[in-house]
PDB file of N, CA and C in Angstrom:
ATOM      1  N   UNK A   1    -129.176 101.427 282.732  1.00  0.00           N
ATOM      2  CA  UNK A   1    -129.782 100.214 282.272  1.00  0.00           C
ATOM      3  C   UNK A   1    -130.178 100.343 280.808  1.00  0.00           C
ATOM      4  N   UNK A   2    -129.812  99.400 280.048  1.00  0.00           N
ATOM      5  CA  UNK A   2    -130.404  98.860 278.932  1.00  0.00           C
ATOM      6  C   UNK A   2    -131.800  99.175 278.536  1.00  0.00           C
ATOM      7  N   UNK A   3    -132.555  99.910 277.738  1.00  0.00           N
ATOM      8  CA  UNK A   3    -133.654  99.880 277.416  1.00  0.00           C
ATOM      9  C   UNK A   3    -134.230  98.227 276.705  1.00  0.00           C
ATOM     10  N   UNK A   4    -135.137  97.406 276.886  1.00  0.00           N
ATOM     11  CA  UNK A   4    -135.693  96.404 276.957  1.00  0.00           C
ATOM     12  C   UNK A   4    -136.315  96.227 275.069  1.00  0.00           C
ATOM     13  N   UNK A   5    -135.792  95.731 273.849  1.00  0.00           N
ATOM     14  CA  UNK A   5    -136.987  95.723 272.842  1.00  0.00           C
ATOM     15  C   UNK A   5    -137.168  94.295 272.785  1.00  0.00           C
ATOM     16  N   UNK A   6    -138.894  94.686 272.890  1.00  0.00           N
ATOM     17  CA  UNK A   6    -139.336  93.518 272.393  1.00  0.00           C
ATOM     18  C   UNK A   6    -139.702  93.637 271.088  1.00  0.00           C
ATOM     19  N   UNK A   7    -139.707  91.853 270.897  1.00  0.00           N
ATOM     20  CA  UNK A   7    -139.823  91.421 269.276  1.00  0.00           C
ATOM     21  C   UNK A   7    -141.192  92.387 268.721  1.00  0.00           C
ATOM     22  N   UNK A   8    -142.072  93.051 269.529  1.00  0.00           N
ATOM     23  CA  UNK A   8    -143.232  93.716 268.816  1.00  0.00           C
ATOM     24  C   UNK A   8    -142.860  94.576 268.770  1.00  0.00           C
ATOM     25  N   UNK A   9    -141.997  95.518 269.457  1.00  0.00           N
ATOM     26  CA  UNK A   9    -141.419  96.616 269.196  1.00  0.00           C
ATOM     27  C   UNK A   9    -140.323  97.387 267.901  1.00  0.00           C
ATOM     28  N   UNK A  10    -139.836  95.925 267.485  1.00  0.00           N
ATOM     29  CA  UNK A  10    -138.805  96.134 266.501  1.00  0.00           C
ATOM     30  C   UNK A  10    -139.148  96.555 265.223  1.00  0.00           C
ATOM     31  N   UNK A  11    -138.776  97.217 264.115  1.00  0.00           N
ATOM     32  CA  UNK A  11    -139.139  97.725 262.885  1.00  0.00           C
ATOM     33  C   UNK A  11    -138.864  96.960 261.807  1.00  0.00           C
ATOM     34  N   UNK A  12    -139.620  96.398 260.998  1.00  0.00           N
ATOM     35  CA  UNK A  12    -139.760  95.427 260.153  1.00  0.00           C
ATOM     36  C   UNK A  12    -138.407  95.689 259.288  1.00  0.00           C
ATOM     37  N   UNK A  13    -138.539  96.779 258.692  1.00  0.00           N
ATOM     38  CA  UNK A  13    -137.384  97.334 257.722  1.00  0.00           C
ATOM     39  C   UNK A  13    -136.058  97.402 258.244  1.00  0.00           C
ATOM     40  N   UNK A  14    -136.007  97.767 259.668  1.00  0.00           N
ATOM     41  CA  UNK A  14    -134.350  97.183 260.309  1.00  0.00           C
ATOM     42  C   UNK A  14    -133.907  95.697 260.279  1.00  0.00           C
ATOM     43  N   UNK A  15    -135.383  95.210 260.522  1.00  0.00           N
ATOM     44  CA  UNK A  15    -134.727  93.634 261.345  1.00  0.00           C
ATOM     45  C   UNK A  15    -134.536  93.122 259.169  1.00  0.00           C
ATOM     46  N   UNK A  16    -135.092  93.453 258.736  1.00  0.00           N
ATOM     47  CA  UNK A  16    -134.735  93.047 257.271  1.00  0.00           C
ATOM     48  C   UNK A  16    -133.454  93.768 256.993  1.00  0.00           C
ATOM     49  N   UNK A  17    -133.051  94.635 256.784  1.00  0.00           N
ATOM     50  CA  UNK A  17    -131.569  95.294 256.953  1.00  0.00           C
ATOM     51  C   UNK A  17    -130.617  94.340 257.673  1.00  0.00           C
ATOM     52  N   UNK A  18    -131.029  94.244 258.963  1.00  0.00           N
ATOM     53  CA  UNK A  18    -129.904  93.235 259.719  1.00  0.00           C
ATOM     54  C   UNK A  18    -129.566  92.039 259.177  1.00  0.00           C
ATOM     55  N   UNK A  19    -130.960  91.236 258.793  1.00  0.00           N
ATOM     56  CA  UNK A  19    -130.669  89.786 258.107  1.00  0.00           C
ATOM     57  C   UNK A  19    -129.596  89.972 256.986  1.00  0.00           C
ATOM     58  N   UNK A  20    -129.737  91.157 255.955  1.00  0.00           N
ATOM     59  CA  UNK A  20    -129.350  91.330 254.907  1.00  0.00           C
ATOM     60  C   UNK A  20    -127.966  91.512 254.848  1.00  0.00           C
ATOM     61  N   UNK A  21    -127.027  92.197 256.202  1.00  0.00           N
ATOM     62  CA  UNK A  21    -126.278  92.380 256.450  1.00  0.00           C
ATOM     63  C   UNK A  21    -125.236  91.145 256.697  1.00  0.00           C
ATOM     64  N   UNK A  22    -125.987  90.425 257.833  1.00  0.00           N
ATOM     65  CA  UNK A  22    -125.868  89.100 258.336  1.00  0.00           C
ATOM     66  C   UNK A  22    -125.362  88.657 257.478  1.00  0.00           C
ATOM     67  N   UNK A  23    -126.579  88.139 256.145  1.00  0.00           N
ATOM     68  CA  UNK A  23    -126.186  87.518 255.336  1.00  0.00           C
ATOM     69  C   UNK A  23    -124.943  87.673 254.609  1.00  0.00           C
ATOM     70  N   UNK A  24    -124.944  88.803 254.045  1.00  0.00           N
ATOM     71  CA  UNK A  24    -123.937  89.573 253.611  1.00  0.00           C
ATOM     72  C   UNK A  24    -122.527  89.337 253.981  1.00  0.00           C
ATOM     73  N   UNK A  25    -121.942  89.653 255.364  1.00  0.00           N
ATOM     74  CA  UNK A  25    -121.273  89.835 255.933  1.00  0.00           C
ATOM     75  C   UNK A  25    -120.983  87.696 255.869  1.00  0.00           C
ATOM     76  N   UNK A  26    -121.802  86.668 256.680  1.00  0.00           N
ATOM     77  CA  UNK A  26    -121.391  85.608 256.541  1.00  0.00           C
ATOM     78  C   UNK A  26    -120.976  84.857 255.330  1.00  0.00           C
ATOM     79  N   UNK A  27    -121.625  85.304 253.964  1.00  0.00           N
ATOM     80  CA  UNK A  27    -121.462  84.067 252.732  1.00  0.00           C
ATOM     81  C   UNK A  27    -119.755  85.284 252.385  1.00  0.00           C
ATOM     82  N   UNK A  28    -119.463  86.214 252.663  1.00  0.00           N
ATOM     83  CA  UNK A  28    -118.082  86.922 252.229  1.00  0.00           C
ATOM     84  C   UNK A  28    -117.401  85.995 253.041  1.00  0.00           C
ATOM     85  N   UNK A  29    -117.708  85.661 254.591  1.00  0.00           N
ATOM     86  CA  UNK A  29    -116.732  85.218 255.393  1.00  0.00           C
ATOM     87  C   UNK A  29    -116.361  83.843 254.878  1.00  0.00           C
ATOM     88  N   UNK A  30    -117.747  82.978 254.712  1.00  0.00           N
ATOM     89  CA  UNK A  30    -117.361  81.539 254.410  1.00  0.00           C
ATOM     90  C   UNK A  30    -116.611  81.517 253.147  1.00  0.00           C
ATOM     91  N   UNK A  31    -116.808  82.381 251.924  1.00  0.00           N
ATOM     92  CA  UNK A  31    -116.032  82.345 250.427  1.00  0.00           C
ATOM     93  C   UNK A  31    -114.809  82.733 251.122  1.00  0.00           C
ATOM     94  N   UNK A  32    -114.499  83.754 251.637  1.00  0.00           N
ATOM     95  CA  UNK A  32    -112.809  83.559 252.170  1.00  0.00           C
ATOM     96  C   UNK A  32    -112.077  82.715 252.616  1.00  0.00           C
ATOM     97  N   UNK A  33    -112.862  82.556 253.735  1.00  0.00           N
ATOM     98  CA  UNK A  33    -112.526  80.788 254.084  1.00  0.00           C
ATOM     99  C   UNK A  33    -112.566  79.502 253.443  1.00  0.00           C
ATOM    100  N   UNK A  34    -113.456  79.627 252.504  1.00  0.00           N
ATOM    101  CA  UNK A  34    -113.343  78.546 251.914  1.00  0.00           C
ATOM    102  C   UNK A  34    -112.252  78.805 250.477  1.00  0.00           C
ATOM    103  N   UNK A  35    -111.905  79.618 250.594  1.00  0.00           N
ATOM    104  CA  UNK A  35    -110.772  79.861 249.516  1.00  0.00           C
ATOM    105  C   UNK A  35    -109.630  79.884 250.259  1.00  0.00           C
ATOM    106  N   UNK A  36    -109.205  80.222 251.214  1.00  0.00           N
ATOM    107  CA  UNK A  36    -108.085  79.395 252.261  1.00  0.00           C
ATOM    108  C   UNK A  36    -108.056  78.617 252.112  1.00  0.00           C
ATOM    109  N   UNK A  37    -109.035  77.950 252.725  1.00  0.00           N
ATOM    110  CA  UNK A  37    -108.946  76.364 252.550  1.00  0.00           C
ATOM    111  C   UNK A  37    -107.961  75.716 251.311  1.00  0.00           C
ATOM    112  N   UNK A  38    -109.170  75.987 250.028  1.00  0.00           N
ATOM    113  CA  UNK A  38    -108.712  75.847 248.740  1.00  0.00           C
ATOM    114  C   UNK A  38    -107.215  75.511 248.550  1.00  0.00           C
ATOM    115  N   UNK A  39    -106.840  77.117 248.696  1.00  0.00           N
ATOM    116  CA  UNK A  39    -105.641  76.966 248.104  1.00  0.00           C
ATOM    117  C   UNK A  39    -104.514  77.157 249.181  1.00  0.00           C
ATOM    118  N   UNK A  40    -104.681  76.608 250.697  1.00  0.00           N
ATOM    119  CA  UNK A  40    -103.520  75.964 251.083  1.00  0.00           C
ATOM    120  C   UNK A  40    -103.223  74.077 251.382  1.00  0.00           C
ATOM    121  N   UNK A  41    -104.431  73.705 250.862  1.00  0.00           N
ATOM    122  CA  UNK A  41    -103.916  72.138 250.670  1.00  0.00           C
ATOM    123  C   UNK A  41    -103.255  71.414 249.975  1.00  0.00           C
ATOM    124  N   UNK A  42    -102.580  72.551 248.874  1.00  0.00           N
ATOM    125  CA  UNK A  42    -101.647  71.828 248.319  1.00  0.00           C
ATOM    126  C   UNK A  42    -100.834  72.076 248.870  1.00  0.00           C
ATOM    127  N   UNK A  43    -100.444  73.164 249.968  1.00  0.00           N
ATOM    128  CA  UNK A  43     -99.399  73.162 249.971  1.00  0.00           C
ATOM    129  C   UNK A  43     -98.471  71.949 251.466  1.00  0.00           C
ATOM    130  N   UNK A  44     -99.613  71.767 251.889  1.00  0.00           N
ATOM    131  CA  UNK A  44     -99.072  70.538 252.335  1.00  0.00           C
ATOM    132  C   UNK A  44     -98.681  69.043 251.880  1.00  0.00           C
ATOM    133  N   UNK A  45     -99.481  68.738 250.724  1.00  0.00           N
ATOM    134  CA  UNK A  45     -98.906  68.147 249.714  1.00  0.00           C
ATOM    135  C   UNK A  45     -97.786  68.052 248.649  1.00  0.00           C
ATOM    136  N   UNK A  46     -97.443  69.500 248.968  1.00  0.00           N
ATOM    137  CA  UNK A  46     -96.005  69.809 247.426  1.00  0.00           C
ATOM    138  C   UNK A  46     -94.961  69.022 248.476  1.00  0.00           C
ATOM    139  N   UNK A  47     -94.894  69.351 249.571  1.00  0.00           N
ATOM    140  CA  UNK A  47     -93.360  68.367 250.128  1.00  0.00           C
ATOM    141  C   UNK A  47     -93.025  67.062 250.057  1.00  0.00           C
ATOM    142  N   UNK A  48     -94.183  66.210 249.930  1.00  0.00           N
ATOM    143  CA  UNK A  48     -94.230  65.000 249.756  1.00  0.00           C
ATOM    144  C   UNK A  48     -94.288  64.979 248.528  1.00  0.00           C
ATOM    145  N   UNK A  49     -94.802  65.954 247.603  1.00  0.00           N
ATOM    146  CA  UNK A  49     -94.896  65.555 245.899  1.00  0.00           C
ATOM    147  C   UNK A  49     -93.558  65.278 245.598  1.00  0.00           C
ATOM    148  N   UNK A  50     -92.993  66.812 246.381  1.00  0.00           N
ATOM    149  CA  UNK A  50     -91.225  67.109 246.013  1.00  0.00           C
ATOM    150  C   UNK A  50     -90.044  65.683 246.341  1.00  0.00           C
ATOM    151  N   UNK A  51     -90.604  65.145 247.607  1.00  0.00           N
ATOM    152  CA  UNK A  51     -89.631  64.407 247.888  1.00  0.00           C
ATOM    153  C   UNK A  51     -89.769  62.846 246.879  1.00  0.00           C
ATOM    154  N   UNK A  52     -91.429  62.804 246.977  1.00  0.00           N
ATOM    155  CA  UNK A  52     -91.773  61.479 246.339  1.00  0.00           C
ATOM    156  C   UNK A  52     -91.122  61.335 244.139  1.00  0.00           C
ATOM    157  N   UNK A  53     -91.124  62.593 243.809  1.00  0.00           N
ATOM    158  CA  UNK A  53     -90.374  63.004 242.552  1.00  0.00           C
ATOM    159  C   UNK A  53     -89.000  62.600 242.688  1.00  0.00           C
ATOM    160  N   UNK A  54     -88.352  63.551 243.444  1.00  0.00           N
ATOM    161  CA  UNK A  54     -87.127  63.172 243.516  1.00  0.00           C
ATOM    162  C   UNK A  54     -86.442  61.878 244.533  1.00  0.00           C
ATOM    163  N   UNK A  55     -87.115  61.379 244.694  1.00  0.00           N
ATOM    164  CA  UNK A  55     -86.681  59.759 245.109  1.00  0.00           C
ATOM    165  C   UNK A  55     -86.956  58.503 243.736  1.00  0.00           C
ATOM    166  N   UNK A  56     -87.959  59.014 243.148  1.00  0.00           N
ATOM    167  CA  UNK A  56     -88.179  58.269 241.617  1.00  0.00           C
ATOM    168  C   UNK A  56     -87.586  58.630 240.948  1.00  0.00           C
ATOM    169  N   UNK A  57     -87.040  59.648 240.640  1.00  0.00           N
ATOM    170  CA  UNK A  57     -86.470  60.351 239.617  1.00  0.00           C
ATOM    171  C   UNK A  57     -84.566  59.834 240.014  1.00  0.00           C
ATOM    172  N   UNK A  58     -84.363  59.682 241.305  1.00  0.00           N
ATOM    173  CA  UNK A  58     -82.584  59.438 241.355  1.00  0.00           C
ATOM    174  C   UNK A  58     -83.002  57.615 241.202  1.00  0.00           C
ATOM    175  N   UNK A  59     -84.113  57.069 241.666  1.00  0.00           N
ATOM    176  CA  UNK A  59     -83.831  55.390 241.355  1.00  0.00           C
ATOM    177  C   UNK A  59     -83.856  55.193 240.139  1.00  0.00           C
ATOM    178  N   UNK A  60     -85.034  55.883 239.302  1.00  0.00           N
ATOM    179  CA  UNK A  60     -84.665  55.826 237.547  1.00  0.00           C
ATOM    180  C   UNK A  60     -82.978  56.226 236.911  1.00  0.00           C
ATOM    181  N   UNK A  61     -82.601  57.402 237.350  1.00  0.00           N
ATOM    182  CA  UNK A  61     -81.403  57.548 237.050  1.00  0.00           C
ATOM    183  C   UNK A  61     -80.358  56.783 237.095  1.00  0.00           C
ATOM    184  N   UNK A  62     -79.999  56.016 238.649  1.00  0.00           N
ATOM    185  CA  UNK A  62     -79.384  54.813 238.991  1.00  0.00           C
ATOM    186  C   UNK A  62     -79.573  53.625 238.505  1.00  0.00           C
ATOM    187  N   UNK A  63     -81.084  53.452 238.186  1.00  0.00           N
ATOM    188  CA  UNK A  63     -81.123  52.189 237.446  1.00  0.00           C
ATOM    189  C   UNK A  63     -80.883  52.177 235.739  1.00  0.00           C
ATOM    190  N   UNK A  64     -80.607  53.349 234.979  1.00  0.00           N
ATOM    191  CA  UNK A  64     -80.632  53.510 234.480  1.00  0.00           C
ATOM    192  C   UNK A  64     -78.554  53.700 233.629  1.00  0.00           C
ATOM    193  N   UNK A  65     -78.437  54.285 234.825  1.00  0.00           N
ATOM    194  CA  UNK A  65     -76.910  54.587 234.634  1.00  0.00           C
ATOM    195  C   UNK A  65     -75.709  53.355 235.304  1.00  0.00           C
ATOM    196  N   UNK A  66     -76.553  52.732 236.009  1.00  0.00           N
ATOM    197  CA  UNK A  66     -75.528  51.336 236.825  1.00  0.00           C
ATOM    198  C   UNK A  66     -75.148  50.427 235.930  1.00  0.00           C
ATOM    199  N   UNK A  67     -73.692  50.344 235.831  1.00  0.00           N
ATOM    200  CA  UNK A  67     -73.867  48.704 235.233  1.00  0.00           C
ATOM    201  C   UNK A  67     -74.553  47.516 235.286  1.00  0.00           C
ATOM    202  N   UNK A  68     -74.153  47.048 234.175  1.00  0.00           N
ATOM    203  CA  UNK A  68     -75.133  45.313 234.769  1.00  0.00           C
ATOM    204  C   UNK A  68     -74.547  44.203 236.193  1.00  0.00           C
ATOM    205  N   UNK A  69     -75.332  43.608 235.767  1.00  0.00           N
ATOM    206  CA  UNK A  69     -75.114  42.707 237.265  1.00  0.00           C
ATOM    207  C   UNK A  69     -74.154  41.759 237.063  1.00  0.00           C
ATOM    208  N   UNK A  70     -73.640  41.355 235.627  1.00  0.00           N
ATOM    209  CA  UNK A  70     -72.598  40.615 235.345  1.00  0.00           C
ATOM    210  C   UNK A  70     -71.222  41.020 235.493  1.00  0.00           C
ATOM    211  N   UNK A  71     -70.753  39.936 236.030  1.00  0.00           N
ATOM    212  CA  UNK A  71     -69.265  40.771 236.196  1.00  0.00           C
ATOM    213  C   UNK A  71     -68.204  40.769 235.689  1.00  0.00           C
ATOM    214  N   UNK A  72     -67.615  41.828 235.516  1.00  0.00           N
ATOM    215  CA  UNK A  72     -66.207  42.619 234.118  1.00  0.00           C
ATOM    216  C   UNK A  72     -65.470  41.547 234.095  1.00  0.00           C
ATOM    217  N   UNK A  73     -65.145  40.727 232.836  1.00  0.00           N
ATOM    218  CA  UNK A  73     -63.687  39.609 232.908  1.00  0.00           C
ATOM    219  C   UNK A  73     -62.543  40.070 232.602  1.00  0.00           C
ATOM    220  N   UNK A  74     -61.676  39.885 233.289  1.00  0.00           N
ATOM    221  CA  UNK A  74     -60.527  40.090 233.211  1.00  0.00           C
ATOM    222  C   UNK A  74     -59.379  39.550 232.117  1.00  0.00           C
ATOM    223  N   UNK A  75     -58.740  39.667 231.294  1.00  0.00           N
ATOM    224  CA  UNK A  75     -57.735  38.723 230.587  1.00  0.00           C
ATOM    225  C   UNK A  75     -57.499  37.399 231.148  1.00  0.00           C
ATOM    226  N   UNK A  76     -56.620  37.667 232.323  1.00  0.00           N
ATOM    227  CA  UNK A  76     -55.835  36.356 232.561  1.00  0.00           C
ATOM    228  C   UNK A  76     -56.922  35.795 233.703  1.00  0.00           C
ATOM    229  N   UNK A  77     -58.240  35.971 233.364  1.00  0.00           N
ATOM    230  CA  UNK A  77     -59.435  35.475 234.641  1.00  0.00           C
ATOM    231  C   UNK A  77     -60.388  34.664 233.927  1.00  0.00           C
ATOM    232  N   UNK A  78     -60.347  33.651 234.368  1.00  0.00           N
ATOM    233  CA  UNK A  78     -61.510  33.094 233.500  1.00  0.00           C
ATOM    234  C   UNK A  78     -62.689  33.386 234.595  1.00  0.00           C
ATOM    235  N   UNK A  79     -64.284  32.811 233.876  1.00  0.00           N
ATOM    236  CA  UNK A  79     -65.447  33.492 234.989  1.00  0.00           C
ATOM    237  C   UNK A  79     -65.375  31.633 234.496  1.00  0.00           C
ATOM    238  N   UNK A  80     -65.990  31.605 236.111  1.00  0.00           N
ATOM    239  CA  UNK A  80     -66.776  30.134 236.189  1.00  0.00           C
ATOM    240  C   UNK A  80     -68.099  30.183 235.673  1.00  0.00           C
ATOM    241  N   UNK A  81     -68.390  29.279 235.155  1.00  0.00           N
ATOM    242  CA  UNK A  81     -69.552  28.579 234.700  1.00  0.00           C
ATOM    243  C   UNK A  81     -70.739  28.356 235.612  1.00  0.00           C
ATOM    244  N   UNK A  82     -71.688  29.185 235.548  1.00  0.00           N
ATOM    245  CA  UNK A  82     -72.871  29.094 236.626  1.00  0.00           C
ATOM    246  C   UNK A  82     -73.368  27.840 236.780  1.00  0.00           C
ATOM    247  N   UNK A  83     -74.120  27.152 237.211  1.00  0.00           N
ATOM    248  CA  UNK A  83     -74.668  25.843 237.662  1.00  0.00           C
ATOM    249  C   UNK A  83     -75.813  25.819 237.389  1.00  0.00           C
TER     250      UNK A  83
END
């Protein structure tokens, strides 16, 4: 069996050690974690950056490189007269 301590029993200078530890040991854990955090949310964002770039980037190109909307006349073609 377990020997029993009670809170009057305990030594001031341990249970201050322990907190210190505690402490210690939790604000390392949360800065790790919270630096995970940090720096993997972009990376769920770069795929959509990637795709959302290169979907702007080929409609600029296309709109950029397409002919116009008027259409090529031919010699022996005349174009009708719009209305």
């Amino acid at each position: 069996m377990d020997p029993v301590v009670h809170f009057s029993n305990r030594d001031p200078d341990e249970d201050a050690q322990a907190r210190e530890f505690r402490r210690y040991f939790l604000i390392g854990f949360g800065l790790i974690v919270a630096a995970a955090w940090l720096l993997s949310w972009p990376i769920h964002l770069l795929p959509h950056t990637v795709v959302w770039t290169l979907l702007a980037t080929a409609a600029l190109v296309i709109g950029l490189t397409s002919p116009g909307r008027r259409p090529v006349t031919t010699a022996d073609r005349r174009m009708k007269p719009r209305r």
